[in-house]
C-alpha atoms as a PDB file:
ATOM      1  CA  UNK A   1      75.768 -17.541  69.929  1.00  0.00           C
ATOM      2  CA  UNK A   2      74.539 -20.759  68.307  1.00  0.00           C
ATOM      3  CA  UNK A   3      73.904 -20.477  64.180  1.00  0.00           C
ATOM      4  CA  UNK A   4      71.146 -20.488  62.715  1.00  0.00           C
ATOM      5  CA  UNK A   5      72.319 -22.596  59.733  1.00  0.00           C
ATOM      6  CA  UNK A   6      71.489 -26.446  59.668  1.00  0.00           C
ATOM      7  CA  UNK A   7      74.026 -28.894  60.184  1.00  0.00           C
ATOM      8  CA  UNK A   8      74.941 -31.411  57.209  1.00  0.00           C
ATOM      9  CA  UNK A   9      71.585 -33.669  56.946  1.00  0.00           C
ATOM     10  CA  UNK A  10      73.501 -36.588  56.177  1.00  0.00           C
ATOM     11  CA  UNK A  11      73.961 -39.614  59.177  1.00  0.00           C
ATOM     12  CA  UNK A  12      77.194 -41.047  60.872  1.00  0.00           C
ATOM     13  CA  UNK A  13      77.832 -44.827  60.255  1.00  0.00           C
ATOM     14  CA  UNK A  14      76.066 -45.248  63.805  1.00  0.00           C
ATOM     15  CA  UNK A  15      73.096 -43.667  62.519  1.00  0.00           C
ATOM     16  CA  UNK A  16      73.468 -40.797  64.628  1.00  0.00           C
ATOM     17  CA  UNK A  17      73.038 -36.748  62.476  1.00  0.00           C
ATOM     18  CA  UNK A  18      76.354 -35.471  61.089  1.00  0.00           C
ATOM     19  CA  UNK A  19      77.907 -32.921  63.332  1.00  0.00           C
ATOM     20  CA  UNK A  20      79.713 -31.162  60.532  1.00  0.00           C
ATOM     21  CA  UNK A  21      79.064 -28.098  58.847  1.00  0.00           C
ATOM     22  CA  UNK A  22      77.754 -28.538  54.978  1.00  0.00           C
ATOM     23  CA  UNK A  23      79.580 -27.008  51.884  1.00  0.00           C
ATOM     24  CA  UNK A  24      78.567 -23.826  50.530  1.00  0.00           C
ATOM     25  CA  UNK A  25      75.514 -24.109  49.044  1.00  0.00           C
ATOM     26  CA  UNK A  26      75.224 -27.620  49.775  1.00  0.00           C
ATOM     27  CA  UNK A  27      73.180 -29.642  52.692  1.00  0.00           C
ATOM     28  CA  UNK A  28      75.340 -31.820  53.286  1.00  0.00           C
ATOM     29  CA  UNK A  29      79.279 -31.772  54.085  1.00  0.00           C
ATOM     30  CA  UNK A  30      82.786 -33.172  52.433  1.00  0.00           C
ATOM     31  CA  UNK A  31      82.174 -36.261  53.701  1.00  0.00           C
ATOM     32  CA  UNK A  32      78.364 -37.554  52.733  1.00  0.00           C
ATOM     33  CA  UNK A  33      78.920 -36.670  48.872  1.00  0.00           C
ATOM     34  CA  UNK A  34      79.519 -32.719  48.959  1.00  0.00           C
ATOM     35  CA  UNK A  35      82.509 -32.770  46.622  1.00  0.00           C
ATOM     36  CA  UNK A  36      80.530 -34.985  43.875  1.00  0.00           C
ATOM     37  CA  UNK A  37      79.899 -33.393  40.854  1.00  0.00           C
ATOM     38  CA  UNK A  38      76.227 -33.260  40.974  1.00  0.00           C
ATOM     39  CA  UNK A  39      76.156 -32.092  44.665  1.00  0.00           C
ATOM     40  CA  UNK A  40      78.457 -29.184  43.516  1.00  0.00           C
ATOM     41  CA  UNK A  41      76.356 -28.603  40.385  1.00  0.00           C
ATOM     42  CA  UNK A  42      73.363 -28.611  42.191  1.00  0.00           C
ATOM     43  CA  UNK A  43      74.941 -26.015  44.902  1.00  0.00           C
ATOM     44  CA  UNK A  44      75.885 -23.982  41.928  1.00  0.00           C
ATOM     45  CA  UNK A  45      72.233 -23.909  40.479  1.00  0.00           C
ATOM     46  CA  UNK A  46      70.927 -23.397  44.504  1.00  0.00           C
ATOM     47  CA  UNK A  47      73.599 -20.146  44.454  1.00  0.00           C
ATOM     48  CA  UNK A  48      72.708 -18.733  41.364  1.00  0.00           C
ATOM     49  CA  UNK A  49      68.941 -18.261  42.204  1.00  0.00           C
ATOM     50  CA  UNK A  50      69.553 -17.259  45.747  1.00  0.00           C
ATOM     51  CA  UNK A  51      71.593 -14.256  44.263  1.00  0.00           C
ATOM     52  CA  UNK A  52      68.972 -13.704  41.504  1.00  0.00           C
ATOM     53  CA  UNK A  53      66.303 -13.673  45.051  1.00  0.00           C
ATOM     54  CA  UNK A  54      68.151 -10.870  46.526  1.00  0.00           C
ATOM     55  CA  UNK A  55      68.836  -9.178  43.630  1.00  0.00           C
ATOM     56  CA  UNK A  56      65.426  -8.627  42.807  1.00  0.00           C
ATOM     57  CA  UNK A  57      64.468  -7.149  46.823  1.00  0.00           C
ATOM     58  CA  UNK A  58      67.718  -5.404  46.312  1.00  0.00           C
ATOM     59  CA  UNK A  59      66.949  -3.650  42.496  1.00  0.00           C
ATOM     60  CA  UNK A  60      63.196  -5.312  41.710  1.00  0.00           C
ATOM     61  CA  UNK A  61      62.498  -6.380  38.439  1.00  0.00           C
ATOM     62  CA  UNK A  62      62.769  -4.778  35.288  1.00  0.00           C
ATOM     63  CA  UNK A  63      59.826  -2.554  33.582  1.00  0.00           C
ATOM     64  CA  UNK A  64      58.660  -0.068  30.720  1.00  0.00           C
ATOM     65  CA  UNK A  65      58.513   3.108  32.073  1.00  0.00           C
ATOM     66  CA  UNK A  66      58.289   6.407  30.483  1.00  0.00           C
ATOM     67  CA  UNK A  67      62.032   8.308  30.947  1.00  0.00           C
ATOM     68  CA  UNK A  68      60.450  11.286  32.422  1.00  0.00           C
ATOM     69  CA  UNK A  69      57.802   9.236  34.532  1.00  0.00           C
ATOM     70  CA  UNK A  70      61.531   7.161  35.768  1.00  0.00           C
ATOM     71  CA  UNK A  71      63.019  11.193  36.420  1.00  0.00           C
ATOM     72  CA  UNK A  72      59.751  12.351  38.427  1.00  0.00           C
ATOM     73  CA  UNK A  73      59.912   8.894  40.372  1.00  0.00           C
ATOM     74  CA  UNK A  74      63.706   9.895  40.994  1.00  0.00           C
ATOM     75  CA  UNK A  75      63.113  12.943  42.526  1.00  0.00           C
ATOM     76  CA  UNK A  76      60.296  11.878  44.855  1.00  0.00           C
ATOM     77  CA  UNK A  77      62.560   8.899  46.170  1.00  0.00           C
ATOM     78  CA  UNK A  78      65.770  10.684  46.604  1.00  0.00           C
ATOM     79  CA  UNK A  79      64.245  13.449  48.279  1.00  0.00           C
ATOM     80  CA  UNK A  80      62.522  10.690  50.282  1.00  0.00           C
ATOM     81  CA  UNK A  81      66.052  10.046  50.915  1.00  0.00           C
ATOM     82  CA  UNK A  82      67.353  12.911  51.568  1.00  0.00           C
ATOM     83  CA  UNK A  83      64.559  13.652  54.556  1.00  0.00           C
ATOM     84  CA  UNK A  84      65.997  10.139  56.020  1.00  0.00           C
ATOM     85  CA  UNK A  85      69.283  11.227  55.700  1.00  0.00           C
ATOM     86  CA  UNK A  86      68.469  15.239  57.266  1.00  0.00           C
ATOM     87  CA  UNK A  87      66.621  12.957  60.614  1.00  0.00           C
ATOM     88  CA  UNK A  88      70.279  10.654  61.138  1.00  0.00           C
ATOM     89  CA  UNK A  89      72.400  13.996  61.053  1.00  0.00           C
ATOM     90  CA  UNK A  90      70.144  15.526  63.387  1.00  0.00           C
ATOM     91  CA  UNK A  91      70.972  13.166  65.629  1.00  0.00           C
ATOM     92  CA  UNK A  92      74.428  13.884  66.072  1.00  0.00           C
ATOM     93  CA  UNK A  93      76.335  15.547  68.447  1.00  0.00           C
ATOM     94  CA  UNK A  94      78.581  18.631  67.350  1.00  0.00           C
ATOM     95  CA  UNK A  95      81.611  15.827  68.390  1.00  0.00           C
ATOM     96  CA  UNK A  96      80.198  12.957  66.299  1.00  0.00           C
ATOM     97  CA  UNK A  97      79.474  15.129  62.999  1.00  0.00           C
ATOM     98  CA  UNK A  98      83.751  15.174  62.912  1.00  0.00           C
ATOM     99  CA  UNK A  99      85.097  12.579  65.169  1.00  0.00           C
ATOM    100  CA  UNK A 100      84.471   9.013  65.540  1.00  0.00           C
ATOM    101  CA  UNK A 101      85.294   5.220  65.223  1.00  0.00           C
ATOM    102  CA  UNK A 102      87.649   4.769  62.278  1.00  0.00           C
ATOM    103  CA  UNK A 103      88.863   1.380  62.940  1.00  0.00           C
ATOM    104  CA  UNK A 104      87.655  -1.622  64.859  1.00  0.00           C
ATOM    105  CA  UNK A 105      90.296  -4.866  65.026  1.00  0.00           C
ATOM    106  CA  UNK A 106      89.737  -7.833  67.446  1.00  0.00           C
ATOM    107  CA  UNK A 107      93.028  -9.417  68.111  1.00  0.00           C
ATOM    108  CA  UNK A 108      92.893 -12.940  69.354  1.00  0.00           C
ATOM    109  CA  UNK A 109      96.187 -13.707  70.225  1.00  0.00           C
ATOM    110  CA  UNK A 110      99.307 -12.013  71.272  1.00  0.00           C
ATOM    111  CA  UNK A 111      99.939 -10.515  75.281  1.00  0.00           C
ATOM    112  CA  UNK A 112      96.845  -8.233  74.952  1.00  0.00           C
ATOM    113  CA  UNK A 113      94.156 -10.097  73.328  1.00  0.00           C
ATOM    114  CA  UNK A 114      90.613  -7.661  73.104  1.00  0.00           C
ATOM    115  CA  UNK A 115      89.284  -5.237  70.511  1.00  0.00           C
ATOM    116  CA  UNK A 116      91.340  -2.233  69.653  1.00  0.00           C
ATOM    117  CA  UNK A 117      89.426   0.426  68.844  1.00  0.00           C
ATOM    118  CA  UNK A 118      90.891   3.621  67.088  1.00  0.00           C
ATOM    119  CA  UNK A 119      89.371   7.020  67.109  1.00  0.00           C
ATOM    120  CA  UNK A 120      90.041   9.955  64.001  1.00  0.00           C
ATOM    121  CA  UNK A 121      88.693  13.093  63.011  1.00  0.00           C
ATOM    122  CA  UNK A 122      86.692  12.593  60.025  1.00  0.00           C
ATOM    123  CA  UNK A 123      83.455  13.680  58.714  1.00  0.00           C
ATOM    124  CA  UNK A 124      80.304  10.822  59.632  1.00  0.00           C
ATOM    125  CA  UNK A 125      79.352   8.782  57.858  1.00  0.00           C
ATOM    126  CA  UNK A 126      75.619  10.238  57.523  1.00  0.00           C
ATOM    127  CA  UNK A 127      77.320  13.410  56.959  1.00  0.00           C
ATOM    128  CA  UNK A 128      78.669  12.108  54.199  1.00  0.00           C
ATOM    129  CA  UNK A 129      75.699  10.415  52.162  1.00  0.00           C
ATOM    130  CA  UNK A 130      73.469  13.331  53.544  1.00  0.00           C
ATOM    131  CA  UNK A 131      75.784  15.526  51.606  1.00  0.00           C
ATOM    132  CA  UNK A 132      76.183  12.860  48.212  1.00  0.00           C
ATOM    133  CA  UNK A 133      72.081  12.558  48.322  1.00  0.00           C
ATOM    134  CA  UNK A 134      71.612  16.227  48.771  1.00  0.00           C
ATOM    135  CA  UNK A 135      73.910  16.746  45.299  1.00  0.00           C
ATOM    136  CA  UNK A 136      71.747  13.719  43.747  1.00  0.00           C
ATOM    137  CA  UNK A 137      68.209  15.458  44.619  1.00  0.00           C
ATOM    138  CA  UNK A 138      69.782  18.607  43.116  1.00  0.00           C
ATOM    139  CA  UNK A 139      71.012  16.931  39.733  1.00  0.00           C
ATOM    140  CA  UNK A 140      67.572  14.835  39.463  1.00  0.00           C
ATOM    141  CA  UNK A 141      65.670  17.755  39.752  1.00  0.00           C
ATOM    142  CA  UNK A 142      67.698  19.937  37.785  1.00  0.00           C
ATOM    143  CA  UNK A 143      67.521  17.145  35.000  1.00  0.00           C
ATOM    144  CA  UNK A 144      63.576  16.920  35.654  1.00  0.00           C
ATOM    145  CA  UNK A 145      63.299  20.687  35.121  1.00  0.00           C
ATOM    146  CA  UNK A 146      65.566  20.508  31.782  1.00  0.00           C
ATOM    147  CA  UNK A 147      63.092  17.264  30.538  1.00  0.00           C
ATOM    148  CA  UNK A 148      60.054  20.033  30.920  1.00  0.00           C
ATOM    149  CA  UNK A 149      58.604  17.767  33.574  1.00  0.00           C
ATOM    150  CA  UNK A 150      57.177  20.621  35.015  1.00  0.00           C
ATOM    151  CA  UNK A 151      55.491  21.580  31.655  1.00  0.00           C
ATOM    152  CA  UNK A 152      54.529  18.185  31.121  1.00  0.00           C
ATOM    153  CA  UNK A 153      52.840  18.346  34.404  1.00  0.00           C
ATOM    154  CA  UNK A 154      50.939  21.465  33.632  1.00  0.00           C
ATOM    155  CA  UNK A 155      50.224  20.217  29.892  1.00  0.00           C
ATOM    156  CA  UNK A 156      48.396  16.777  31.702  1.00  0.00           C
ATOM    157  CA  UNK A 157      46.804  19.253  34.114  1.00  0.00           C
ATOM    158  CA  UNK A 158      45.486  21.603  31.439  1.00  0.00           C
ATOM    159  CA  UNK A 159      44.337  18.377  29.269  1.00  0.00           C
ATOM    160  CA  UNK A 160      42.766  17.467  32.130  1.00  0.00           C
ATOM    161  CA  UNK A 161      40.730  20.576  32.829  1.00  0.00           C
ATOM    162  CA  UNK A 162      39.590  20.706  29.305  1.00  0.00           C
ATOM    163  CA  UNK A 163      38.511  17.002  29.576  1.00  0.00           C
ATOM    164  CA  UNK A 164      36.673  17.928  33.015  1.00  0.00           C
ATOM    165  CA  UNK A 165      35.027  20.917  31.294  1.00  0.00           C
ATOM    166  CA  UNK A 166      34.221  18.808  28.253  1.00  0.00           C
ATOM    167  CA  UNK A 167      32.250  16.555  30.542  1.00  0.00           C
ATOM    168  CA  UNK A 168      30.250  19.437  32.530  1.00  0.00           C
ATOM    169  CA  UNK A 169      29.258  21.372  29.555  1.00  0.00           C
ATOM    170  CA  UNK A 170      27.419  17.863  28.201  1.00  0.00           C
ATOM    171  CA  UNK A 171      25.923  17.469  31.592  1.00  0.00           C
ATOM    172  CA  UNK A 172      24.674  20.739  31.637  1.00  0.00           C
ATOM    173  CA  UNK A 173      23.474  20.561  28.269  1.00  0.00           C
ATOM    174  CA  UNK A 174      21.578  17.072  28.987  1.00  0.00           C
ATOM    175  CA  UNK A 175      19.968  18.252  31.675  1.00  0.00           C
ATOM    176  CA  UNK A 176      17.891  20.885  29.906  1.00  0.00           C
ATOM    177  CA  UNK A 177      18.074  24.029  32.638  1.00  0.00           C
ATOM    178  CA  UNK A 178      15.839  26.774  32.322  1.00  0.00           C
ATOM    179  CA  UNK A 179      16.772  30.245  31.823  1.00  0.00           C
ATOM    180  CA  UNK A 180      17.615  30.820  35.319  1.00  0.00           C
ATOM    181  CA  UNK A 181      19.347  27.701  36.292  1.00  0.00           C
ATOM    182  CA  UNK A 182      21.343  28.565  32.937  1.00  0.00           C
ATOM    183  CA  UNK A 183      22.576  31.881  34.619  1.00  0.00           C
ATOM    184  CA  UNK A 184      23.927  30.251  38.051  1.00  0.00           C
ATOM    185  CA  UNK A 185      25.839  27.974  35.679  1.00  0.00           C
ATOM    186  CA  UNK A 186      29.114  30.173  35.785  1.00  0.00           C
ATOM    187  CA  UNK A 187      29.192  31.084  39.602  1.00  0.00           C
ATOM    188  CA  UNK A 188      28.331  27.638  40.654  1.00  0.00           C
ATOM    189  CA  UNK A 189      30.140  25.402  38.821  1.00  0.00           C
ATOM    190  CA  UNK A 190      33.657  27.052  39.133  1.00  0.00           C
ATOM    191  CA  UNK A 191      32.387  27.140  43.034  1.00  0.00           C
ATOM    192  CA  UNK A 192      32.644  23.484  43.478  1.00  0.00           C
ATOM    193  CA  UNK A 193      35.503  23.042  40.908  1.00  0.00           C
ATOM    194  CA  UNK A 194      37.612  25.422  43.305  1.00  0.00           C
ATOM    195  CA  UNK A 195      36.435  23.203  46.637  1.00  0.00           C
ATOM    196  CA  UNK A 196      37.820  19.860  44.962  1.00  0.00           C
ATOM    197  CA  UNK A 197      41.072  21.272  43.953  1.00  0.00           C
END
């Protein structure tokens, strides 16, 4: 299988493209100017903010977050997790959740050249981090609880409801009802609140 990664870009003294492979980092190989200090420098720089790319798909970038906002997000994603995890085991057979590939070595030379393959009992792999997320959901959420996420939630919730109540009662009050209209107030109202929640 041919690479995908370009060949040096500089030319042979008949003009024709270099057929060598350039340094790391570089574009062009040991022999059109790789080894120069500014060619290695500039490889260096080239390196540096590749890793800093995929560093930042890896982890993404740093922000201000509230702690317990961070520990509510945690819980969400590694149960997230977790449910990815619980689909891959399910997949299994009752032989592959305790025996499998261990070891995979391609020999080149010697009498029997090939790929030996050897075979172990041993839990899977997605056994494994199914097991090590499952533990992580548990401490995130036991962590969340101990932060009073849940109260916090129910504190934002009630603040809410006031706010929401705030904002109906000076409807109401703007809208100058009559007696009657006054008296549906109570049944109607909490009607509609119940059908949006």
């Amino acid at each position: 299988m041919e690479s995908a990664k370009p060949k040096c870009s500089g030319k042979r003294s008949n003009g024709e493209p270099c057929t060598k492979w350039p340094m790391k980092g570089q574009r062009v190989c040991n022999t059109h100017g790789g080894s120069s200090p500014q060619a290695k420098a500039a490889a260096e720089r080239r390196l540096r903010t590749a890793n800093a790319e995929q560093a930042v798909v890896t982890f993404g970038l740093p922000r201000e977050v509230d702690p317990r906002d961070a520990l509510l997000e945690e819980v969400y994603r590694a149960a997230g997790v977790v449910d990815f995890l619980r689909d891959q085991v399910q997949k299994l057979t009752a032989d592959e959740v305790v025996w499998g590939k261990a070891e995979e070595v391609e020999k080149q030379a010697g009498e029997f050249p090939g790929i030996d393959v050897t075979h172990k009992a041993s839990v899977n792999v997605w056994v494994e981090l199914y097991a090590r997320e499952r533990k992580h959901l548990v401490d995130v959420c036991k962590a969340a609880i101990q932060a009073g996420i849940e109260e916090r939630k129910v504190r934002v919730a009630e603040q809410q409801g006031a706010l929401l109540a705030g904002v109906i009662k000076a409807i109401l009050g703007d809208l100058d009802l009559t007696p009657e209209q006054a008296a549906r107030v109570p049944e109607v109202v909490p009607r509609h609140l119940r059908a949006v929640a």
